[in-house]
N, C-alpha and C. Protein backbone atom coordinates (compact mmCIF):
# COMPACT_ATOMS: atom_id res chain seq x y z
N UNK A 1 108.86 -124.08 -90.31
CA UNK A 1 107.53 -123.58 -90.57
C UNK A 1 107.51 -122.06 -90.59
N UNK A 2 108.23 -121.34 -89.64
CA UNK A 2 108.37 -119.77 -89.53
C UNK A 2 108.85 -119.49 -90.94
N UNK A 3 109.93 -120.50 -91.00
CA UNK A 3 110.64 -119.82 -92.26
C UNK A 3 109.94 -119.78 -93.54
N UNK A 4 109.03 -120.63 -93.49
CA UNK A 4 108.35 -120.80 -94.89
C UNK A 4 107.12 -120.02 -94.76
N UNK A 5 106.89 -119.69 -93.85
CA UNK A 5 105.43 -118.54 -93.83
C UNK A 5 106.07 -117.46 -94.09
N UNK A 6 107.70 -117.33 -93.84
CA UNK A 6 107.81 -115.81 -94.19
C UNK A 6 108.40 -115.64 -95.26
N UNK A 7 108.83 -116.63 -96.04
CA UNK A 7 109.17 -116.73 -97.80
C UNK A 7 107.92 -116.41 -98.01
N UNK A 8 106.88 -117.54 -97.78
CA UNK A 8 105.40 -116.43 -98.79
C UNK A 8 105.12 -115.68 -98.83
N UNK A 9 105.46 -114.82 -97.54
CA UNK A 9 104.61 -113.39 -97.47
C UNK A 9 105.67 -112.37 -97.81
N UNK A 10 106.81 -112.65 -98.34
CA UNK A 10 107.55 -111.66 -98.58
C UNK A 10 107.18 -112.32 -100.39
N UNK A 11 107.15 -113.94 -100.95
CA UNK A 11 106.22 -113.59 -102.20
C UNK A 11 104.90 -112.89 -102.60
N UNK A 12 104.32 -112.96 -101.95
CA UNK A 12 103.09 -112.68 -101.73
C UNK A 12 103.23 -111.03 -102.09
N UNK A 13 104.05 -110.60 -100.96
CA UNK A 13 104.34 -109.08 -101.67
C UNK A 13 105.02 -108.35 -103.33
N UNK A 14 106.14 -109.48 -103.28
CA UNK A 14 106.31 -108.89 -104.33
C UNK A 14 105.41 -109.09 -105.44
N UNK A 15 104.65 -109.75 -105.50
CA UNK A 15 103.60 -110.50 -106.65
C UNK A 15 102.68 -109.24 -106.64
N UNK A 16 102.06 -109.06 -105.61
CA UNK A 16 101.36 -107.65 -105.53
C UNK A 16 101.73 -106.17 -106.33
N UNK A 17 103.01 -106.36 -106.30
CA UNK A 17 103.86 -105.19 -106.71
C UNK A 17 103.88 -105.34 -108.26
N UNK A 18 103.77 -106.54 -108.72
CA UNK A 18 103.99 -106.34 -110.51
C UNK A 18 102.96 -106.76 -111.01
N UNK A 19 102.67 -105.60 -112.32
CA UNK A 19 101.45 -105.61 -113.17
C UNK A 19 100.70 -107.28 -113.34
N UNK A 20 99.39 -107.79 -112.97
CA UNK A 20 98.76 -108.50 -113.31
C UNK A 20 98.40 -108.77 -114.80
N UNK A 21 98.37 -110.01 -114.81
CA UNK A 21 98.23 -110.10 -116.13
C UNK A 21 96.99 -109.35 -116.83
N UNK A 22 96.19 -109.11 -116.45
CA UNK A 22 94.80 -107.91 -116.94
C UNK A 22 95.76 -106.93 -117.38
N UNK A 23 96.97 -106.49 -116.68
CA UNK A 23 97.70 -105.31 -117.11
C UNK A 23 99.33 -105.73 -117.38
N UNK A 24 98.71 -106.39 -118.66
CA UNK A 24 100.11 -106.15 -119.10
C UNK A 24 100.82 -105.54 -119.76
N UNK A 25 102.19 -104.94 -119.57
CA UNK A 25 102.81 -104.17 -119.98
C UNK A 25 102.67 -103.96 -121.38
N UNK A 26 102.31 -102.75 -122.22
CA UNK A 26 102.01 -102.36 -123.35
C UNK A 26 103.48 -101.83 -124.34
N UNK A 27 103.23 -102.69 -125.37
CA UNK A 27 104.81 -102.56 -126.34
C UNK A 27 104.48 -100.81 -127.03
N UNK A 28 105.60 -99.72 -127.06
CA UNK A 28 105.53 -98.51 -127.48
C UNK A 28 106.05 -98.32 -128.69
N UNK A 29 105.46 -97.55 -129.46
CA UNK A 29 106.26 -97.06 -131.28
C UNK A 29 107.07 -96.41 -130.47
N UNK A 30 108.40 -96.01 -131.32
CA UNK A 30 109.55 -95.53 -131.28
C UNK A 30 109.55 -94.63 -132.22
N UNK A 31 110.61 -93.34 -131.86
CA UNK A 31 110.61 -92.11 -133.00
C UNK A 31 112.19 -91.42 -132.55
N UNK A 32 112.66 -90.77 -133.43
CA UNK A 32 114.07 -90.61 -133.31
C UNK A 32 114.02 -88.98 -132.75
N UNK A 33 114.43 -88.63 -132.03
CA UNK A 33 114.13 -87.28 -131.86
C UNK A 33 115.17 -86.55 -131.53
N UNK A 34 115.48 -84.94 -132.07
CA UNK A 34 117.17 -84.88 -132.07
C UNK A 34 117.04 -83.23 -130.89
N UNK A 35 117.59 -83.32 -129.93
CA UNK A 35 117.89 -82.14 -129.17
C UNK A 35 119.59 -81.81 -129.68
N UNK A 36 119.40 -80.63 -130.41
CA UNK A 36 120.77 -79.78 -130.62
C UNK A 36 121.50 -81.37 -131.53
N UNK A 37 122.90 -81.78 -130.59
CA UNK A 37 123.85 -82.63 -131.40
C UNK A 37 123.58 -84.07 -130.91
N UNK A 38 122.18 -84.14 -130.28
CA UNK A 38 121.71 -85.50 -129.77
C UNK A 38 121.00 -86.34 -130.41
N UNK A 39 121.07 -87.31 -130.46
CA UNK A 39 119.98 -88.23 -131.21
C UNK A 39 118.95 -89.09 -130.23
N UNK A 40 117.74 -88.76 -129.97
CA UNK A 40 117.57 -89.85 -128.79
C UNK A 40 116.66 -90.79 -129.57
N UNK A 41 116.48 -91.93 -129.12
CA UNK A 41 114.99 -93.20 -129.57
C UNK A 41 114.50 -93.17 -127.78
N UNK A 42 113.37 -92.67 -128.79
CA UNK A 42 112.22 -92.01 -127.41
C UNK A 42 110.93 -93.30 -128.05
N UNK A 43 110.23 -93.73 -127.01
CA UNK A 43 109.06 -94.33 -127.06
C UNK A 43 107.93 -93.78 -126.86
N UNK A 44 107.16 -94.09 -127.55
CA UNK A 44 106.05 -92.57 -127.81
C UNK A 44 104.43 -93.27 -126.86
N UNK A 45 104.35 -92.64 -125.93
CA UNK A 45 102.89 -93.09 -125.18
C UNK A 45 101.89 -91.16 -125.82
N UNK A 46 101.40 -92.06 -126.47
CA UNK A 46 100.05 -90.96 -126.88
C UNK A 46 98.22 -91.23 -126.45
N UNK A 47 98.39 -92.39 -125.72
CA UNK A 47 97.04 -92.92 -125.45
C UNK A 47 96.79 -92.86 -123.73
N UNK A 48 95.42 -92.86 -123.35
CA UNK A 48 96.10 -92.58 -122.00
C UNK A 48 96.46 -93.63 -121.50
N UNK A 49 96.30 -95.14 -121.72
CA UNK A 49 96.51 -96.11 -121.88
C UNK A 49 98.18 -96.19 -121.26
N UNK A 50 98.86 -95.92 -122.16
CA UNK A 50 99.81 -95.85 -122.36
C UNK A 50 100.41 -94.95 -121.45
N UNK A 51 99.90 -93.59 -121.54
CA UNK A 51 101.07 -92.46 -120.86
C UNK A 51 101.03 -93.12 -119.39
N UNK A 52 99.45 -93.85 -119.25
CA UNK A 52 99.84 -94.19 -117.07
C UNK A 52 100.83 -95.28 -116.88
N UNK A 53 101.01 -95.96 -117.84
CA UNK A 53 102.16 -96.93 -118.22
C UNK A 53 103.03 -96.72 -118.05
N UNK A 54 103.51 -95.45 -118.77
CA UNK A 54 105.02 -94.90 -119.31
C UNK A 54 105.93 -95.70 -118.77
N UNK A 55 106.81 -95.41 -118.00
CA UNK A 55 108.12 -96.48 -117.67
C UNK A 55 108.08 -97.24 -116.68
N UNK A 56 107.07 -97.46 -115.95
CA UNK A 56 106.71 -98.10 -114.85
C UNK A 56 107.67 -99.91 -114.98
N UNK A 57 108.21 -99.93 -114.09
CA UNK A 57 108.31 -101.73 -113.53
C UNK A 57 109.85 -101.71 -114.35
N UNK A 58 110.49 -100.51 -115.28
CA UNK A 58 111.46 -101.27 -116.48
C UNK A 58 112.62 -100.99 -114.98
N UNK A 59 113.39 -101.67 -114.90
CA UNK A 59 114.93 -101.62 -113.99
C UNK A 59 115.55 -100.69 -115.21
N UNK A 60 116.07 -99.91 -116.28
CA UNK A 60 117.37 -99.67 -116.86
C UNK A 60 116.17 -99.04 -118.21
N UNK A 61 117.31 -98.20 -118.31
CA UNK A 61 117.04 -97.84 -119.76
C UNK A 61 118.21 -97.30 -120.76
N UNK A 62 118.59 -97.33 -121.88
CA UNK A 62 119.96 -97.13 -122.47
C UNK A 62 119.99 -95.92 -122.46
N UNK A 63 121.49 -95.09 -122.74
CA UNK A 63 121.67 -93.80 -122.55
C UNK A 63 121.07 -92.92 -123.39
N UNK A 64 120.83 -92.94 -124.61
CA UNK A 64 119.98 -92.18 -125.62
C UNK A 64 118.91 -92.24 -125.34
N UNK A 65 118.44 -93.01 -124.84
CA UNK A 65 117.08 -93.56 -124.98
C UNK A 65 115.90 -92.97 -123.98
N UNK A 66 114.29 -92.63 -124.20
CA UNK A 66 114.00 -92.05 -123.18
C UNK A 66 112.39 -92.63 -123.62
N UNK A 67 111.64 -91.27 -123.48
CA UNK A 67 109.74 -92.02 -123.20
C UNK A 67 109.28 -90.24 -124.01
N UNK A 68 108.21 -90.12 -124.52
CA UNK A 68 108.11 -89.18 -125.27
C UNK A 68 106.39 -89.18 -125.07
N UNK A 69 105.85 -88.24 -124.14
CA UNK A 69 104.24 -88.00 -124.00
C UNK A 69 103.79 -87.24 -124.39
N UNK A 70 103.12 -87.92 -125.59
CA UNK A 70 102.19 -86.81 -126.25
C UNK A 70 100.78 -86.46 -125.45
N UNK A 71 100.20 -85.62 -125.47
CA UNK A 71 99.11 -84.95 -124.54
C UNK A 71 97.67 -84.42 -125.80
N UNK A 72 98.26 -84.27 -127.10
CA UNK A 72 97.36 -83.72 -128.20
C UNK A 72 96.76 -82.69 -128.30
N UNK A 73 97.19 -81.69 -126.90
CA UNK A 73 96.50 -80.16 -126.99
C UNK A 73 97.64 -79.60 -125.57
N UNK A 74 97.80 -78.23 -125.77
CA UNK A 74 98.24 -78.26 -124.35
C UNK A 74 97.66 -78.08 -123.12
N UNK A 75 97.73 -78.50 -122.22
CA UNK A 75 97.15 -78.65 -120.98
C UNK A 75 98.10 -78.40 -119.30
N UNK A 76 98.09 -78.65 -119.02
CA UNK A 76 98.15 -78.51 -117.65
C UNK A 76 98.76 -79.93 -117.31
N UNK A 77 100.16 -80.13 -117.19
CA UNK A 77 100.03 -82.01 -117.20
C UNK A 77 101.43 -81.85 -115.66
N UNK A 78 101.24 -82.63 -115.02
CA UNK A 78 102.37 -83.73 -114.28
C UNK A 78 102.50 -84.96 -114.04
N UNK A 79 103.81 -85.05 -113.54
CA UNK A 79 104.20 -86.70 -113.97
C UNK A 79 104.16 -86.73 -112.52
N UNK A 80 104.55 -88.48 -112.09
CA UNK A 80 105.01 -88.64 -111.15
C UNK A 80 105.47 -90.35 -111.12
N UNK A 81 105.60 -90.97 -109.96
CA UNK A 81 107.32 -91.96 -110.62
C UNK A 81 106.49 -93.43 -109.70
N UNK A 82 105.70 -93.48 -109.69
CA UNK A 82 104.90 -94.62 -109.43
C UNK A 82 105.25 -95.69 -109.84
N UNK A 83 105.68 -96.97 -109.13
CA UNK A 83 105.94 -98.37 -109.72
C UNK A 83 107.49 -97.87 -110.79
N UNK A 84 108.08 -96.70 -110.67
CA UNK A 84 109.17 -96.43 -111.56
C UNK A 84 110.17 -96.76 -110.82
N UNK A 85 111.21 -97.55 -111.45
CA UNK A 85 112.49 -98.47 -110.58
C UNK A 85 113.63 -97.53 -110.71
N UNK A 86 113.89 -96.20 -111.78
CA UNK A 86 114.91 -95.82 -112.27
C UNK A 86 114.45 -94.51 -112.20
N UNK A 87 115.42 -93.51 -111.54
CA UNK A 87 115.29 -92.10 -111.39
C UNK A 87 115.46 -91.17 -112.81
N UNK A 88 114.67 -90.60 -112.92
CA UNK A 88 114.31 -89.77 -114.19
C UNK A 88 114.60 -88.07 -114.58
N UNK A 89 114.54 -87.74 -115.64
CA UNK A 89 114.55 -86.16 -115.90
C UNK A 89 113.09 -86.44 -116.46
N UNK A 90 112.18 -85.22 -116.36
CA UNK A 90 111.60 -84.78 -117.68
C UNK A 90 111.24 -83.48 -117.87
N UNK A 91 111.40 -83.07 -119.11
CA UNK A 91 111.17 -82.22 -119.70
C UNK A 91 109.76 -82.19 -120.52
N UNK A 92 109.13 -80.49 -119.83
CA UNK A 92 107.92 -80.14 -120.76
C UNK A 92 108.01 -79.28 -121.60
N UNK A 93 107.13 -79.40 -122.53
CA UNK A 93 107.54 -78.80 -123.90
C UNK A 93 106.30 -78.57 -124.43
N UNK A 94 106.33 -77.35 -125.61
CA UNK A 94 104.88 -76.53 -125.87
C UNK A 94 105.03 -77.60 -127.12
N UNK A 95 103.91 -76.95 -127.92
CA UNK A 95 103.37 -77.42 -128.78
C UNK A 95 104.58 -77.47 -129.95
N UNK A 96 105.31 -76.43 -130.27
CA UNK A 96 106.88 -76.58 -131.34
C UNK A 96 107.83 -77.27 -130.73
N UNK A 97 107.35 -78.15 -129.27
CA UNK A 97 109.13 -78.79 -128.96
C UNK A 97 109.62 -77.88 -128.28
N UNK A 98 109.46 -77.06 -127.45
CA UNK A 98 110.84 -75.82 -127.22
C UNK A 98 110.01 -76.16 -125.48
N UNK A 99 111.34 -76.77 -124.98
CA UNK A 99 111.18 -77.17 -123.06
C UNK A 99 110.67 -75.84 -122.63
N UNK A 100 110.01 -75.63 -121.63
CA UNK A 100 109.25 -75.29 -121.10
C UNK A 100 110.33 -75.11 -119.41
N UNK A 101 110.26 -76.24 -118.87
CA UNK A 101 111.17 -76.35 -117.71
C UNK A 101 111.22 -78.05 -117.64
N UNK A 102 112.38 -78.01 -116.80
CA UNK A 102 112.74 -79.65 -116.47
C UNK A 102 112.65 -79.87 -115.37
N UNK A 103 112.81 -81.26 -115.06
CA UNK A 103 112.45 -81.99 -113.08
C UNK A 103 112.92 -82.96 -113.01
N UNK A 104 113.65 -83.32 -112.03
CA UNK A 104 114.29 -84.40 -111.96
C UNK A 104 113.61 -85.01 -110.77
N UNK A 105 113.41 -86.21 -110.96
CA UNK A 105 112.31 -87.49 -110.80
C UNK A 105 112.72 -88.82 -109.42
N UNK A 106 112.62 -88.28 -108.57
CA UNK A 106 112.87 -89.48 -107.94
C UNK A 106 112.21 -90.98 -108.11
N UNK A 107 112.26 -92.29 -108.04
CA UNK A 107 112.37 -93.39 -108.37
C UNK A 107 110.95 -93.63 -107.39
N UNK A 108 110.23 -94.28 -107.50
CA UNK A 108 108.86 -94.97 -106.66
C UNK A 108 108.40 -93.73 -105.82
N UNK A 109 108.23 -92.54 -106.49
CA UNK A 109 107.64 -91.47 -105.13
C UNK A 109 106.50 -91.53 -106.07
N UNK A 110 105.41 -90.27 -105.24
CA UNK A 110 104.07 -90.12 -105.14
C UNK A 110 104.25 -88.33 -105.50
N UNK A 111 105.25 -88.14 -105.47
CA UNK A 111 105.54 -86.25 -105.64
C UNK A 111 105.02 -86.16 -106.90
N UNK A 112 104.44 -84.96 -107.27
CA UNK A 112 104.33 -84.30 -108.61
C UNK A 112 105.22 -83.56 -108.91
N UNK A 113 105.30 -83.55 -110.18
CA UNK A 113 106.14 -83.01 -111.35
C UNK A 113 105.78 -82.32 -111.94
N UNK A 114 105.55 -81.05 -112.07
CA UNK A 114 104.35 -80.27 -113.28
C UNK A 114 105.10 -79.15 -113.83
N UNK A 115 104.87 -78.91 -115.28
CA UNK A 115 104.96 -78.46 -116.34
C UNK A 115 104.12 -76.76 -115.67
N UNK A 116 105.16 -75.75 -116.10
CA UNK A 116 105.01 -74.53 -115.09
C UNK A 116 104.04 -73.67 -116.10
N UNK A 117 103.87 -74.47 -117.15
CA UNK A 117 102.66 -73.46 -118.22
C UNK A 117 102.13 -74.84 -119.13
N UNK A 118 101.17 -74.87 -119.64
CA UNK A 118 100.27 -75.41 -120.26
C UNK A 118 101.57 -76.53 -121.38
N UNK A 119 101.38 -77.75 -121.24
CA UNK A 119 102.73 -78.51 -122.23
C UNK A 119 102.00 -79.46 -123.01
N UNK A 120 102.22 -79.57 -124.07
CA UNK A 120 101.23 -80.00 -125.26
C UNK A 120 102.41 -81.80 -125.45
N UNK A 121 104.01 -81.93 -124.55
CA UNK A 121 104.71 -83.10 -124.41
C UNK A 121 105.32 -82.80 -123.02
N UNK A 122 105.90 -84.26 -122.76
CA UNK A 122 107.37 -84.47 -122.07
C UNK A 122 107.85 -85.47 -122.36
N UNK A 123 109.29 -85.44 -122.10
CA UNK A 123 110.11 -86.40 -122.32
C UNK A 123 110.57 -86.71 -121.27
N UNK A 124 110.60 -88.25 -120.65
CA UNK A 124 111.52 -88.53 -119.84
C UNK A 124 112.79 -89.35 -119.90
N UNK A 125 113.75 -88.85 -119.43
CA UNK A 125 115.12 -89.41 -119.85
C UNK A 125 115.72 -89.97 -118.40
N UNK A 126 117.10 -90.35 -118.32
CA UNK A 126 117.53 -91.01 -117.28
C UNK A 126 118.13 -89.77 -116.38
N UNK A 127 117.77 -89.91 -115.14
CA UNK A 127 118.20 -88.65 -114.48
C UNK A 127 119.71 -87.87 -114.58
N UNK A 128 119.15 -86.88 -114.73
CA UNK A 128 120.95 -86.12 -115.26
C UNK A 128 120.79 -85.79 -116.50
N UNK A 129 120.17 -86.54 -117.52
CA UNK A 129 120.94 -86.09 -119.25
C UNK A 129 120.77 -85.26 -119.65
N UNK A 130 119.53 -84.25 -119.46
CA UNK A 130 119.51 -82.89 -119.91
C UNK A 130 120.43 -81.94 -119.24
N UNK A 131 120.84 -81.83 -118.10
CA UNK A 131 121.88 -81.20 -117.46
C UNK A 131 123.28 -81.69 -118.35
N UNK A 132 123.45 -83.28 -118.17
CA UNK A 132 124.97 -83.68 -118.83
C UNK A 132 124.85 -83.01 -120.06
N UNK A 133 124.18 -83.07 -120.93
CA UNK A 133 123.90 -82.37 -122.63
C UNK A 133 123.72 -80.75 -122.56
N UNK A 134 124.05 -80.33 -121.12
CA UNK A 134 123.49 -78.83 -121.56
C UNK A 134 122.21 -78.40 -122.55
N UNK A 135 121.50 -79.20 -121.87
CA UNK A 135 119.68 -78.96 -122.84
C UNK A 135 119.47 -78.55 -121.87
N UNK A 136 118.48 -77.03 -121.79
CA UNK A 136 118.05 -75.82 -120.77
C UNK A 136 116.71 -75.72 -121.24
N UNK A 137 116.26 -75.02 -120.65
CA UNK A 137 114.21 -74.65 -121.39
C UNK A 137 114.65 -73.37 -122.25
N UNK A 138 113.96 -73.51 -123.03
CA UNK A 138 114.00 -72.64 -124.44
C UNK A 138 114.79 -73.58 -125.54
N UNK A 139 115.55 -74.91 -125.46
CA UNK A 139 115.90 -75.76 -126.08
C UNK A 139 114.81 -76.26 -126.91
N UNK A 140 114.60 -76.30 -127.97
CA UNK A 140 113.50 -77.09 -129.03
C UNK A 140 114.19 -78.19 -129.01
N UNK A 141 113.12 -79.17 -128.85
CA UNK A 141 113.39 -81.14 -129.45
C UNK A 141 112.47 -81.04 -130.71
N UNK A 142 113.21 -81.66 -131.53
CA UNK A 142 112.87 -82.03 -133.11
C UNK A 142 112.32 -83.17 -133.26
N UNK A 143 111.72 -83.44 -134.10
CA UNK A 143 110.82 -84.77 -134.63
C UNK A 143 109.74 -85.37 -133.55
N UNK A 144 109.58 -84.80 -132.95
CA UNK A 144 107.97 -84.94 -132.14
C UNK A 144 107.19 -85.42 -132.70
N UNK A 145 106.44 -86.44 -131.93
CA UNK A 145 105.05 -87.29 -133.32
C UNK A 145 103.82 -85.85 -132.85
N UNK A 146 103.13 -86.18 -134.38
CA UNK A 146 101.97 -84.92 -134.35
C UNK A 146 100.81 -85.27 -134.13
């Protein structure tokens, strides 16, 4: 009997922990976007819908591959890693693409992340890749949705 009251309540928790069906995970357009000799497929959250979404609940993401937030003016923006299973970079970026500064993201924290001047995007990638790629701020990313 102990044992089975404490299987539920350790279900019970995790059930709590993943999006309800009212919120289910929202499918993202994709766009190819090239830093220097990189190619990444970035998923584009432009709604706010979407950006509180961003990578939340995914375990893994492939090595090119990253999350791309459009904002539609520049503003004042930070991230932070809520319900996020996988430790992150991101990079903010003005209105031409050209990083701003980067942050590297711990996994399920509550810390902010903020963009050190007004960032019209960010990209988040898997922690490390802008360092491994030697991508620095003053780096422009290409093909940004408009």
């Amino acid at each position: 009997m102990r044992r089975s009251l404490a299987l539920l309540t350790a279900l019970a928790a995790f059930a709590t922990a993943l999006p309800s069906h009212s919120q289910q995970l929202q499918k993202f357009p994709t766009v190819t976007l090239n830093a220097g000799l990189y190619l990444i497929k970035a998923e584009v959250a432009s709604t706010e819908a979407q950006r509180e979404q961003g990578l939340m609940f995914r375990d893994k993401m492939g090595a090119n591959e990253g999350m791309v937030f459009a904002f539609g003016q520049p503003a004042g923006v930070c991230m932070w890693m809520k319900n996020t299973l996988i430790p992150l970079s991101v990079a903010f970026m003005d209105e031409t693409g050209k990083i701003i500064n980067i942050e590297e993201m711990k996994e399920q924290t509550l810390d902010s992340h903020c963009a050190t001047k007004a960032a019209t995007y960010a990209l988040e990638m898997n922690k490390g890749w802008f360092k491994q790629k030697n991508i620095k701020p003053g780096t422009v990313i290409e093909g940004l949705p408009r």
